[in-house]
Protein backbone atom coordinates (compact mmCIF):
# COMPACT_ATOMS: atom_id res chain seq x y z
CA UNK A 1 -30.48 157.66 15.33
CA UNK A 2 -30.25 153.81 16.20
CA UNK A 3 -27.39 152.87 13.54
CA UNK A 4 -24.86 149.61 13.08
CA UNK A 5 -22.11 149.41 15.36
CA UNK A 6 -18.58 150.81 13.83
CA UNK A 7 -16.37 148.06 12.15
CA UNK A 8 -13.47 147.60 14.75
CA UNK A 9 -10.64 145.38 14.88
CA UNK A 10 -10.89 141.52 15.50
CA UNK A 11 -8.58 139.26 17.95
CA UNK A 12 -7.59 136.35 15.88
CA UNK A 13 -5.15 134.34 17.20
CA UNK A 14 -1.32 133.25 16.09
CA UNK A 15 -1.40 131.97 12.25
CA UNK A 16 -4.86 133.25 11.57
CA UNK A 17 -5.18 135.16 8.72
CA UNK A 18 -7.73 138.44 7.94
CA UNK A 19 -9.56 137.70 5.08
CA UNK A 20 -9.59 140.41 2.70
CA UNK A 21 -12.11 140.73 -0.37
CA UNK A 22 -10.45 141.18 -3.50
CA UNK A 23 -13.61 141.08 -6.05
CA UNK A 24 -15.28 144.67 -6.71
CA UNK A 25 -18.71 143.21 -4.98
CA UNK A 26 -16.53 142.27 -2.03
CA UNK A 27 -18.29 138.55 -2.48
CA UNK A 28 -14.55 137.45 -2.46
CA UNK A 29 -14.58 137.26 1.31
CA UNK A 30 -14.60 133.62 3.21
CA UNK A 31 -18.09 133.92 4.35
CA UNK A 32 -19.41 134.40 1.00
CA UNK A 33 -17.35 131.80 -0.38
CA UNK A 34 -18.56 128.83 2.53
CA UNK A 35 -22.73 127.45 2.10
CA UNK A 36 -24.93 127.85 5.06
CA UNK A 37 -25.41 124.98 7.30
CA UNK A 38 -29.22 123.87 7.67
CA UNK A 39 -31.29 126.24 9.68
CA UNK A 40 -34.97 124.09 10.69
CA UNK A 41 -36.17 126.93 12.55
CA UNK A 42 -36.16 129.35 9.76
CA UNK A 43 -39.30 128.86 8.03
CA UNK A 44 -41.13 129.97 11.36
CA UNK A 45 -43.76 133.24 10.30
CA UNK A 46 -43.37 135.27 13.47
CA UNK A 47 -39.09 134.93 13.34
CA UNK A 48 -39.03 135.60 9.61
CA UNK A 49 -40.98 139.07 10.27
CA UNK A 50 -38.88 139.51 13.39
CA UNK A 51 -35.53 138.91 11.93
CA UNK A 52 -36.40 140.79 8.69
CA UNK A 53 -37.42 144.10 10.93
CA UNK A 54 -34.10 143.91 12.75
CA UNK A 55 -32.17 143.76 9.46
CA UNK A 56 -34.20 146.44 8.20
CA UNK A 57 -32.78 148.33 11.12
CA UNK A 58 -29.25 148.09 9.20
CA UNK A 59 -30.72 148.46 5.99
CA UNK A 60 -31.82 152.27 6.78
CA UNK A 61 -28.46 152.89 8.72
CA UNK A 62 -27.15 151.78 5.58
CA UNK A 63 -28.29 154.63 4.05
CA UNK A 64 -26.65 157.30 5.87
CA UNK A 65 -23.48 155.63 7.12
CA UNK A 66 -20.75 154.88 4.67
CA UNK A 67 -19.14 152.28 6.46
CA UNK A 68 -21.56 150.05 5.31
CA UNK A 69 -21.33 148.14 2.15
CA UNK A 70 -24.13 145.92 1.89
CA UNK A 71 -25.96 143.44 3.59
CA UNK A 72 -26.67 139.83 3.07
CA UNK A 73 -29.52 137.76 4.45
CA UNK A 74 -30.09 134.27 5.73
CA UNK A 75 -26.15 133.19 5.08
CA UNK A 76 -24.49 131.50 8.44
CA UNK A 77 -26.42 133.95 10.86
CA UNK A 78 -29.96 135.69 9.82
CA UNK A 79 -27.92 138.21 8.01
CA UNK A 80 -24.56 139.03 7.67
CA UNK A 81 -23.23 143.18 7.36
CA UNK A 82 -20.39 143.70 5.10
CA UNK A 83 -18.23 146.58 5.85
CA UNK A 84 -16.28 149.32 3.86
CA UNK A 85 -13.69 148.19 4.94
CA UNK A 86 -13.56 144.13 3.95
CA UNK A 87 -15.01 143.16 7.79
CA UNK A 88 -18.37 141.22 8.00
CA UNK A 89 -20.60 140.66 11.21
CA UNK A 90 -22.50 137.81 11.06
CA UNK A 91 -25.91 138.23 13.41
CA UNK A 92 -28.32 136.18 14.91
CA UNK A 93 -31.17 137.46 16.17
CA UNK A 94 -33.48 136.47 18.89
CA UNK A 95 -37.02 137.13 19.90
CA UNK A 96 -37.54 136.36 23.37
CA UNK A 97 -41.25 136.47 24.68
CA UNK A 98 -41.65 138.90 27.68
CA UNK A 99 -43.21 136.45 29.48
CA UNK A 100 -40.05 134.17 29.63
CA UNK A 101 -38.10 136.57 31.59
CA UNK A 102 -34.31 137.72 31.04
CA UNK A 103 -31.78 135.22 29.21
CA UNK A 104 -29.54 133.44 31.10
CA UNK A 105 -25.99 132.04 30.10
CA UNK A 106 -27.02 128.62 30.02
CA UNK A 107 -29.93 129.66 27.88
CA UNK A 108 -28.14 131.99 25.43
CA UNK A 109 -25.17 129.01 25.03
CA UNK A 110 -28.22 126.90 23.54
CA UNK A 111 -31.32 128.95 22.34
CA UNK A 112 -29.85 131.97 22.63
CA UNK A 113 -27.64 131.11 19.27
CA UNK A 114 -24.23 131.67 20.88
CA UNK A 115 -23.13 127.74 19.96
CA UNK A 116 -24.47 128.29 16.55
CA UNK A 117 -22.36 131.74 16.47
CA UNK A 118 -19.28 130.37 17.30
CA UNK A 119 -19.82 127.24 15.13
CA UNK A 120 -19.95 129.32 12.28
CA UNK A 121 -17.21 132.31 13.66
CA UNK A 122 -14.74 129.03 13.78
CA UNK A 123 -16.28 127.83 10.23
CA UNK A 124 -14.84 131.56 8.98
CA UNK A 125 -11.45 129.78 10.40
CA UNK A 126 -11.49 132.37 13.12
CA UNK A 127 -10.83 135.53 10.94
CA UNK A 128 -10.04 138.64 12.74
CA UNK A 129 -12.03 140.90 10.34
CA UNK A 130 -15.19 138.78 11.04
CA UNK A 131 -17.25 139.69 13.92
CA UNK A 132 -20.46 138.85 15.59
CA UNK A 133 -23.46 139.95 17.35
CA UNK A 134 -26.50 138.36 19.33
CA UNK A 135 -29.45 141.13 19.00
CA UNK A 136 -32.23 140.23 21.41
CA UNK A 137 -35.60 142.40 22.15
CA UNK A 138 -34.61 140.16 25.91
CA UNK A 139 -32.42 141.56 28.73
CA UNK A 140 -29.69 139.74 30.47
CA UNK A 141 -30.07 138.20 33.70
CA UNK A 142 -28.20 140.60 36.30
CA UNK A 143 -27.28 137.69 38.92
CA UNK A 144 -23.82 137.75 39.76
CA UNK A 145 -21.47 135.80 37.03
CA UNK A 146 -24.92 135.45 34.99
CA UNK A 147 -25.57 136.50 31.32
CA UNK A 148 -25.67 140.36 31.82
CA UNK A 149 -21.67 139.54 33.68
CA UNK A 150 -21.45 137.53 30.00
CA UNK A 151 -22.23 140.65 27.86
CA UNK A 152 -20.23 143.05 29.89
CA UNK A 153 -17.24 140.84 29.20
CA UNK A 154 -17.67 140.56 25.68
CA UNK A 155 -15.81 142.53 22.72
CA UNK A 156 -12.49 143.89 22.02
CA UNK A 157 -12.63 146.52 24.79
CA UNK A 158 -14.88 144.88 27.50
CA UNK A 159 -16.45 146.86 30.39
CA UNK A 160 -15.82 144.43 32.75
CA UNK A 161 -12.75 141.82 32.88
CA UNK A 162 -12.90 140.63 36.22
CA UNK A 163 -13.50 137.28 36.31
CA UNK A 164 -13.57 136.34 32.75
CA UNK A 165 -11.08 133.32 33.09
CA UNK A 166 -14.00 132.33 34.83
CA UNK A 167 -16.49 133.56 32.73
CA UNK A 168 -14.83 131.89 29.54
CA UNK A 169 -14.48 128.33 31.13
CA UNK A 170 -18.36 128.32 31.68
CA UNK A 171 -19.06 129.47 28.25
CA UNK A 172 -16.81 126.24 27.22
CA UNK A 173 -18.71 123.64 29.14
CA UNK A 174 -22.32 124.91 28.47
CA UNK A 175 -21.10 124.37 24.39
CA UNK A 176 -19.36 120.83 24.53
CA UNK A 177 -22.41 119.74 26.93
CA UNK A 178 -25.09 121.50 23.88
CA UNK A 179 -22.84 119.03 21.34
CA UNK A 180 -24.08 115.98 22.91
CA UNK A 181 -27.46 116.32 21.90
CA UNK A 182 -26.36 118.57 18.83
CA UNK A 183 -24.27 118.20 15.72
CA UNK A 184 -21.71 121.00 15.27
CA UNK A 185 -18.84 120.36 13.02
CA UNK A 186 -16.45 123.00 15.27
CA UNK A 187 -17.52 121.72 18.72
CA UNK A 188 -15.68 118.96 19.69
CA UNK A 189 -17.41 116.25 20.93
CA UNK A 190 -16.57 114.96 24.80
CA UNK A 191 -18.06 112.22 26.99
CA UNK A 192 -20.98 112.86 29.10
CA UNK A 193 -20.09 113.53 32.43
CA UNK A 194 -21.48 116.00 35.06
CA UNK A 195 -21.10 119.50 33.84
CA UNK A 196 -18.33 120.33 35.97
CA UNK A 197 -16.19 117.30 34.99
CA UNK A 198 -16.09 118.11 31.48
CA UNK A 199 -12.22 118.37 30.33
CA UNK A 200 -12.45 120.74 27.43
CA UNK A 201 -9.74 119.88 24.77
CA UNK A 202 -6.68 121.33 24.17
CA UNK A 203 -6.89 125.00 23.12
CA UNK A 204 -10.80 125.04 23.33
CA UNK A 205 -11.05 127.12 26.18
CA UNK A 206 -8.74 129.68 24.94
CA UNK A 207 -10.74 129.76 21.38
CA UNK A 208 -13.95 130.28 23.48
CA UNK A 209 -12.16 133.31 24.84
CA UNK A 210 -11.14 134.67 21.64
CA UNK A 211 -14.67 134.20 20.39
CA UNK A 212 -15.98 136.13 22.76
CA UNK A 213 -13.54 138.98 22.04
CA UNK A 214 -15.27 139.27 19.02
CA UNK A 215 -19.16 139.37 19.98
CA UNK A 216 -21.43 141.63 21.20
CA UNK A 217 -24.35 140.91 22.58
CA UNK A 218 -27.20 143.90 21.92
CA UNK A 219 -30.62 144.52 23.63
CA UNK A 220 -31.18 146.90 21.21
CA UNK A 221 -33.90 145.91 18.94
CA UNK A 222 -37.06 147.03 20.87
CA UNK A 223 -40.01 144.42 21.40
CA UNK A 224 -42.25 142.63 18.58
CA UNK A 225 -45.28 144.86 19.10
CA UNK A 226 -43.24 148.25 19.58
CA UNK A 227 -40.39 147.85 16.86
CA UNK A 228 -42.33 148.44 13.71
CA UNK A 229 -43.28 152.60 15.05
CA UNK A 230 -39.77 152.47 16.44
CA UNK A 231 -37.66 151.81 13.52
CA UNK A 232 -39.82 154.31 11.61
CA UNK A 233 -39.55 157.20 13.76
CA UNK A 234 -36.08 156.64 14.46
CA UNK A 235 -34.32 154.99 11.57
CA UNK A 236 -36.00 155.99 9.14
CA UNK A 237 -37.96 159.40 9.73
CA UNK A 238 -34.44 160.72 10.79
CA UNK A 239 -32.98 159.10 7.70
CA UNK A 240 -35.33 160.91 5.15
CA UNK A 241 -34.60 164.34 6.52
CA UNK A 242 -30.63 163.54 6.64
CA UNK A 243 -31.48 162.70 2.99
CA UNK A 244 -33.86 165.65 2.33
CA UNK A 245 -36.30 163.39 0.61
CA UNK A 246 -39.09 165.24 0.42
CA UNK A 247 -42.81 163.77 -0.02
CA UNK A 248 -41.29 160.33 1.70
CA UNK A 249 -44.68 157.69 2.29
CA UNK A 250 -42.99 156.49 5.81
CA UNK A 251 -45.24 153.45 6.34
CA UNK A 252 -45.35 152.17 3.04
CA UNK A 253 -41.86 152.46 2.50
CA UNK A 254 -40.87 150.88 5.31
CA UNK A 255 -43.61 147.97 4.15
CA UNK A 256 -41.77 147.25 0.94
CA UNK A 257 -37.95 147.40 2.59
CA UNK A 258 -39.36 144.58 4.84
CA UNK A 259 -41.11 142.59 2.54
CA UNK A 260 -38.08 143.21 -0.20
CA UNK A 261 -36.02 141.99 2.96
CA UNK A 262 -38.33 139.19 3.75
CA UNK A 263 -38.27 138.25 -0.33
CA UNK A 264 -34.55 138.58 0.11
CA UNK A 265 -34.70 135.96 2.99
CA UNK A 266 -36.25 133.03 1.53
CA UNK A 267 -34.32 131.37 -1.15
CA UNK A 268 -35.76 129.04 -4.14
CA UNK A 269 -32.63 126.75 -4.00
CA UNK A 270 -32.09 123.86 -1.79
CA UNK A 271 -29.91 125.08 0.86
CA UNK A 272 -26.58 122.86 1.19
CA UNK A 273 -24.61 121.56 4.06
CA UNK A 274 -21.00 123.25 4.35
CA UNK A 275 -19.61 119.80 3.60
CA UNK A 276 -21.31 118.93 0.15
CA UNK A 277 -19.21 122.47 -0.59
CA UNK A 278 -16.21 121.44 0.97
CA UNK A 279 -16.54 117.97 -0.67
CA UNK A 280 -17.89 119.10 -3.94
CA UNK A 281 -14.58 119.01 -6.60
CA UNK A 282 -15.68 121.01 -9.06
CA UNK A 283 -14.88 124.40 -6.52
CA UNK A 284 -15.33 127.16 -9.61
CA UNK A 285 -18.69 125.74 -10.50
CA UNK A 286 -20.03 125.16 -7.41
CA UNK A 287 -18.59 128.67 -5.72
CA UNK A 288 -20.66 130.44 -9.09
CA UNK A 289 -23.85 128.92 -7.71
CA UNK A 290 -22.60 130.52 -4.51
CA UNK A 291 -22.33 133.40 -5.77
CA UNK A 292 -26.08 133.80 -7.34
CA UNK A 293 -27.43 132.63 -4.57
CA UNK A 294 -26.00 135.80 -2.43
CA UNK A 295 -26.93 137.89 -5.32
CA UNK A 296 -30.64 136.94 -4.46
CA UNK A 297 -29.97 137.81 -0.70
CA UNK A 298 -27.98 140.37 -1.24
CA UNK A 299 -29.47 144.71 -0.22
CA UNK A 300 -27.52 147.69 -1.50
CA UNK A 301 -28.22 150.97 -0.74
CA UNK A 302 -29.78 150.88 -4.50
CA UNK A 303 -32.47 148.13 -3.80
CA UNK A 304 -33.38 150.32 -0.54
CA UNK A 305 -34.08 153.49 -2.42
CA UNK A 306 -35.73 151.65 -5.03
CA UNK A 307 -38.48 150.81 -2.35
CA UNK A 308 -39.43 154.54 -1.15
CA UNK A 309 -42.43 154.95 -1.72
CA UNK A 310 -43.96 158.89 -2.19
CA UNK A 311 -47.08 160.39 -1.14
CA UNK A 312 -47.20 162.50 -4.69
CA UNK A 313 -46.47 161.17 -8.35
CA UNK A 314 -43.90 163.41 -9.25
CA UNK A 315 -42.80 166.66 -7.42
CA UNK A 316 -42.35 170.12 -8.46
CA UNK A 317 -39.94 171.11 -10.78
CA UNK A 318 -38.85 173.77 -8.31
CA UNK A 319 -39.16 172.96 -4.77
CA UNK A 320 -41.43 175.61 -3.06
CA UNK A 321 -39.36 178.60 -1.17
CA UNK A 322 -36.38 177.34 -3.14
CA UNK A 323 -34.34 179.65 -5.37
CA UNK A 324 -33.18 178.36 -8.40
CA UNK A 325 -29.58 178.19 -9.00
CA UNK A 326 -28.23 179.19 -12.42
CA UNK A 327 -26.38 176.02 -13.96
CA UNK A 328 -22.51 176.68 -14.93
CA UNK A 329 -21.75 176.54 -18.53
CA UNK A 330 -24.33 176.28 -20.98
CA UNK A 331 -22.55 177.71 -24.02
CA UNK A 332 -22.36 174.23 -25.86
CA UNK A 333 -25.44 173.94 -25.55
CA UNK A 334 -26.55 176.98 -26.66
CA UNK A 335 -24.39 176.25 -29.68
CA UNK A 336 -25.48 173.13 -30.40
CA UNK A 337 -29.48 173.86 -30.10
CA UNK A 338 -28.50 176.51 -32.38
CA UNK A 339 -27.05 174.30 -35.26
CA UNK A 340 -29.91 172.41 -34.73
CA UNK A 341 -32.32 175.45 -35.72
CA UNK A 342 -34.19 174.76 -32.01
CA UNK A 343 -36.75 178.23 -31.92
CA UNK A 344 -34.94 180.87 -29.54
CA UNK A 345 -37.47 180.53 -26.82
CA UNK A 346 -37.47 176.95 -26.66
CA UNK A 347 -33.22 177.17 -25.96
CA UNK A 348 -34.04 179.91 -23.58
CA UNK A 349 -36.28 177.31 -21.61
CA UNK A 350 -34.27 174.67 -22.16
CA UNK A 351 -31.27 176.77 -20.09
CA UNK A 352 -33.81 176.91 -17.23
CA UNK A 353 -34.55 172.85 -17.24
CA UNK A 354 -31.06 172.89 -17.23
CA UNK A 355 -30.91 175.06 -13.96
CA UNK A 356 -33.93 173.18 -12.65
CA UNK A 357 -32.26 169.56 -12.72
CA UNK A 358 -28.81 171.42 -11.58
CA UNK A 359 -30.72 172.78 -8.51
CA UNK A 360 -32.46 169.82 -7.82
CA UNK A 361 -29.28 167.29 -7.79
CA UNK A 362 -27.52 169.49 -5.65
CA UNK A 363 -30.14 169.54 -2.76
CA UNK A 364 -31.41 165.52 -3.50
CA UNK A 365 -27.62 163.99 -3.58
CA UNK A 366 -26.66 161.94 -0.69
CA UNK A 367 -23.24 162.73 -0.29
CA UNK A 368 -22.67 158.58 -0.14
CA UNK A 369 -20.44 156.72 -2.72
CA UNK A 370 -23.27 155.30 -4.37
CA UNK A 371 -24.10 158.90 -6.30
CA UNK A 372 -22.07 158.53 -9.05
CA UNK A 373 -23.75 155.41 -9.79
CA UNK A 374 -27.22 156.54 -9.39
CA UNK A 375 -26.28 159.30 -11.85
CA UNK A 376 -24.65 157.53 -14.38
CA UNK A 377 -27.92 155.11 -14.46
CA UNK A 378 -30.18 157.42 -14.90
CA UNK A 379 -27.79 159.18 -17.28
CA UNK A 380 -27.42 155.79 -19.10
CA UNK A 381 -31.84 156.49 -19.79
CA UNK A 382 -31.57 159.73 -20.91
CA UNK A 383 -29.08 159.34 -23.21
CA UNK A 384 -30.53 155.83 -24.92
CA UNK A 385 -33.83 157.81 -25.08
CA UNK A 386 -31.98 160.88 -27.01
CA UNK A 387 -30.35 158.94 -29.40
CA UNK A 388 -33.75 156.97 -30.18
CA UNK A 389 -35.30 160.27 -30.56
CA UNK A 390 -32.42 161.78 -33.14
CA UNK A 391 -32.42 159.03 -35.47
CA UNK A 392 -36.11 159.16 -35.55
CA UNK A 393 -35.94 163.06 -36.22
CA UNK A 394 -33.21 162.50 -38.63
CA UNK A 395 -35.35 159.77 -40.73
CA UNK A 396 -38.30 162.17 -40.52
CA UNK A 397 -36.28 164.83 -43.05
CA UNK A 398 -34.40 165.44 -46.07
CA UNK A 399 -31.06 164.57 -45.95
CA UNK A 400 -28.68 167.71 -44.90
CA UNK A 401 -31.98 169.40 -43.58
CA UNK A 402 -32.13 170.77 -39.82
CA UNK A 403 -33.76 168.20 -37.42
CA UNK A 404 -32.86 169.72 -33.79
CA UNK A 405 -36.94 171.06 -33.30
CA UNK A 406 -38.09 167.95 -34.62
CA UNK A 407 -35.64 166.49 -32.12
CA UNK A 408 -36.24 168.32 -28.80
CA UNK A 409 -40.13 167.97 -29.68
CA UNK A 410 -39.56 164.21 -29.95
CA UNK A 411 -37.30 164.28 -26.25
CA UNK A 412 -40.46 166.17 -24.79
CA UNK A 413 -42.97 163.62 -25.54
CA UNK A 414 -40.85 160.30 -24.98
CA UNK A 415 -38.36 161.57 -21.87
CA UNK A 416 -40.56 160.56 -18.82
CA UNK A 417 -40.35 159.20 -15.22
CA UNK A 418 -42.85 156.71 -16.13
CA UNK A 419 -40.55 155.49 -19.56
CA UNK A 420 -37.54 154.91 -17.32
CA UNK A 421 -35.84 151.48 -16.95
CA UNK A 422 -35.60 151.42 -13.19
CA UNK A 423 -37.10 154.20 -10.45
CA UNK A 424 -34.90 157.09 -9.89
CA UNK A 425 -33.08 157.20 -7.12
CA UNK A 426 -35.22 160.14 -5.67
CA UNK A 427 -38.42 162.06 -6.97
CA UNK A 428 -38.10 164.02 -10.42
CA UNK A 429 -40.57 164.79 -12.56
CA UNK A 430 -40.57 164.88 -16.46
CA UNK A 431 -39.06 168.43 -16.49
CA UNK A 432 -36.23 167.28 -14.14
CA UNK A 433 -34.98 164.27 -17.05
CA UNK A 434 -35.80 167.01 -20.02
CA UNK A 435 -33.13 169.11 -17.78
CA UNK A 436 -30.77 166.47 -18.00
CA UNK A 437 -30.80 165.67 -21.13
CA UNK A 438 -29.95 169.22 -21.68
CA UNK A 439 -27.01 169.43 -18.66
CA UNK A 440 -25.65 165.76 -20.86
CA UNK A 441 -26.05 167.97 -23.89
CA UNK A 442 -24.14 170.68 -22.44
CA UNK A 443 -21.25 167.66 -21.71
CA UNK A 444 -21.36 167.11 -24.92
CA UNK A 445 -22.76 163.48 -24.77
CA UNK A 446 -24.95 164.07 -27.80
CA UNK A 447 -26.11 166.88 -30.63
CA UNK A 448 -29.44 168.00 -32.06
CA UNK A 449 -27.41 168.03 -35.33
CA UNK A 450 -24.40 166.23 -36.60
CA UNK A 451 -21.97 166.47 -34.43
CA UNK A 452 -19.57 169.12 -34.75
CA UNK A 453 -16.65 170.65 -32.91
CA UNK A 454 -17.77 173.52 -30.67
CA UNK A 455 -14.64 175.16 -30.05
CA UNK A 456 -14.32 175.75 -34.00
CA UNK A 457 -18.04 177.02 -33.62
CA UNK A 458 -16.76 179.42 -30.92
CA UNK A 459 -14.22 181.07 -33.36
């Protein structure tokens, strides 16, 4: 499976500090906290589409890999990939026609977006935990000292270091020369002379070098007309299975993450210069408009699942071939279906919903960090919908009277997939939320009576 690269460490240089989130949404970070610089070329179709299939090529490694934390589009670069582990990588990404041959270094300084990357790498003041990458559908021009020389000698642990003093001094030039003609607040501007009498200012060159410690430059992302069948077959095909999601729509699911990643990318505010931020005095203010406006561009492993799409409304209760697993425990619940005067068959089936939904969140779990919240959500459903369905049970008999059937008839008619607040992070049926209610039950998170202490009820 195609998947992000693995965080790794930055080169930053003497007095540079790393910039560590300290919020819970890891927002807290420098990039997050700086506005985007105007981007004219963004409102182009064919790029949007482009650049939103290439991020959706994180999104679905996302899924499986736990290093990633979310991902942010259109801020600095076309989208930005927070880390785990506080790191971002800002990318730019580049659609190069076939017919315009391999990039060259002169052509990746200026359309290739490595000026614009290291404009905004220096706007992060040079952090070591912020990296960067270039992801082209081009190759690199394999002339001696030419851009495929450049990508070899880029990153913390470059393949090839021979003649990168070199290397790095060219890489200089080509951006001073790109800030005659345009404005980048981190290039410094120089007079126009012939290329090779350019005197780069003090400790330019050596930042160039550092910069390109931290890129990478990746041919990965396959060609416009090919990377639609590839990222399905082998992002996310391979993803579904590690999930065992079962009854998965590929196309259409891969449809809405792009077009959620496409909605993602275009923004309803104006978008600011990084000065009016820098200049603006009221910070708190204006950072909380920062702040929404990444919430809008912001994809969690949540939003993802919430665009599967499945080629059946609502699966079996028991998957076929599959055994069912007898829950653990059940006693309070037993007990408390009891006090409630629920009929003896109806507890009996009630113990194998229980067993149904402990069967089926045991095989449909991810494994990732982001269960406990998926659980606790739909929990959060269940549970409102129980406690609607007591007090209406409890107002529908005489006070002191038994209202537990009344009760569990009420949770059978009103508990459904198509009643919850938000779609579940993986198919269930009605049956599956009914067995939930009872496993919550069971945790003692509500009664089909009064409450009442079960251990007492034990002795």
């Amino acid at each position: 499976m195609v998947s992000a690269a693995e965080p790794h460490a930055g080169t930053g240089g003497p007095g540079e500090s790393t910039l560590t989130p300290s919020g819970a949404d890891g927002l807290t970070h420098l990039v997050f906290g700086l506005a985007p610089a105007e981007d004219s070329g963004s409102d182009t179709l064919g790029r949007y589409r482009y650049q939103a299939e290439v991020a959706a090529r994180e999104c679905l490694a996302m899924l499986t890999e736990e290093n990633i934390d979310f991902i942010v589009c259109e801020w600095h670069e076309d989208f930005v990939v927070a880390f785990a582990d506080g790191s971002v990588e800002l990318v730019s990404v580049k659609h190069r026609e076939e017919s315009q041959g391999p990039w060259t270094v002169t052509e990746l300084c200026k359309t290739g977006g490595l000026a614009h990357l290291f404009d905004r790498w220096c706007a992060c003041e040079c952090a070591p935990n912020v990296r960067l990458r270039l992801a082209t559908n081009a190759a690199m021009k394999p002339s001696k000292n030419n851009a495929d020389t450049l990508a070899r000698m880029c990153g913390p642990k470059p393949e090839l270091t021979s003649g990168l003093t070199d290397m790095v001094k060219t890489v200089a030039h080509q951006m001073l020369k790109i800030r005659w003609k345009q404005e980048y607040l981190n290039i410094p501007l120089t007079p126009e002379v012939k290329l090779a009498d350019i005197q780069p200012p003090a400790g330019f060159v050596e930042k160039v070098r550092r910069f390109l410690a931290v890129l990478e430059i990746s041919c990965a992302p396959p060609q416009r007309r090919y990377i639609t069948d590839v990222n399905i077959q082998r992002l996310l095909a391979p993803a579904v299975k590690s999930l065992e999601l079962v009854d998965v729509d590929l196309e259409a699911t891969y449809r809405a993450i792009v077009n959620r990643i496409e909605q993602a990318n275009r923004d309803e505010e104006d978008r600011s210069q990084l000065a009016v931020y820098i200049a603006d005095p009221a910070r708190v203010r204006y950072n909380t408009q920062l702040q929404q406006r990444i919430s809008r561009r912001r994809l969690t492993r949540t939003i993802i699942y919430e665009e599967f799409e499945y080629t059946t409304v609502q699966p079996p209760t028991v998957p076929r071939g599959q055994i069912p697993v007898v829950a653990p425990g059940g006693t309070r619940l037993r007990r408390k279906l009891s006090r409630g005067h629920v009929p003896s068959d109806e507890a009996e089936f009630a113990e194998s919903l229980r067993s149904a939904w402990f069967t089926t969140w045991s095989g449909r779990r991810s494994g990732l960090v982001g269960d406990e919240t998926d659980l606790m959500n739909l929990s959060f459903d269940v549970l409102d919908t129980a406690f609607k369905c007591r007090r209406h049970a409890r107002s529908e008999v005489n006070d002191g009277s038994a209202f537990g059937t009344e009760m569990n008839e009420l949770l059978a008619d009103r508990l459904t997939v198509d009643a919850l607040s938000s779609t579940p992070p993986f198919p269930l049926n009605d049956l599956h939320l009914r067995g939930l209610a009872y496993q919550l039950c069971d945790e003692c998170r509500f009664y089909f009576s009064e409450p009442f202490d079960t251990d007492e009820e034990a002795s």
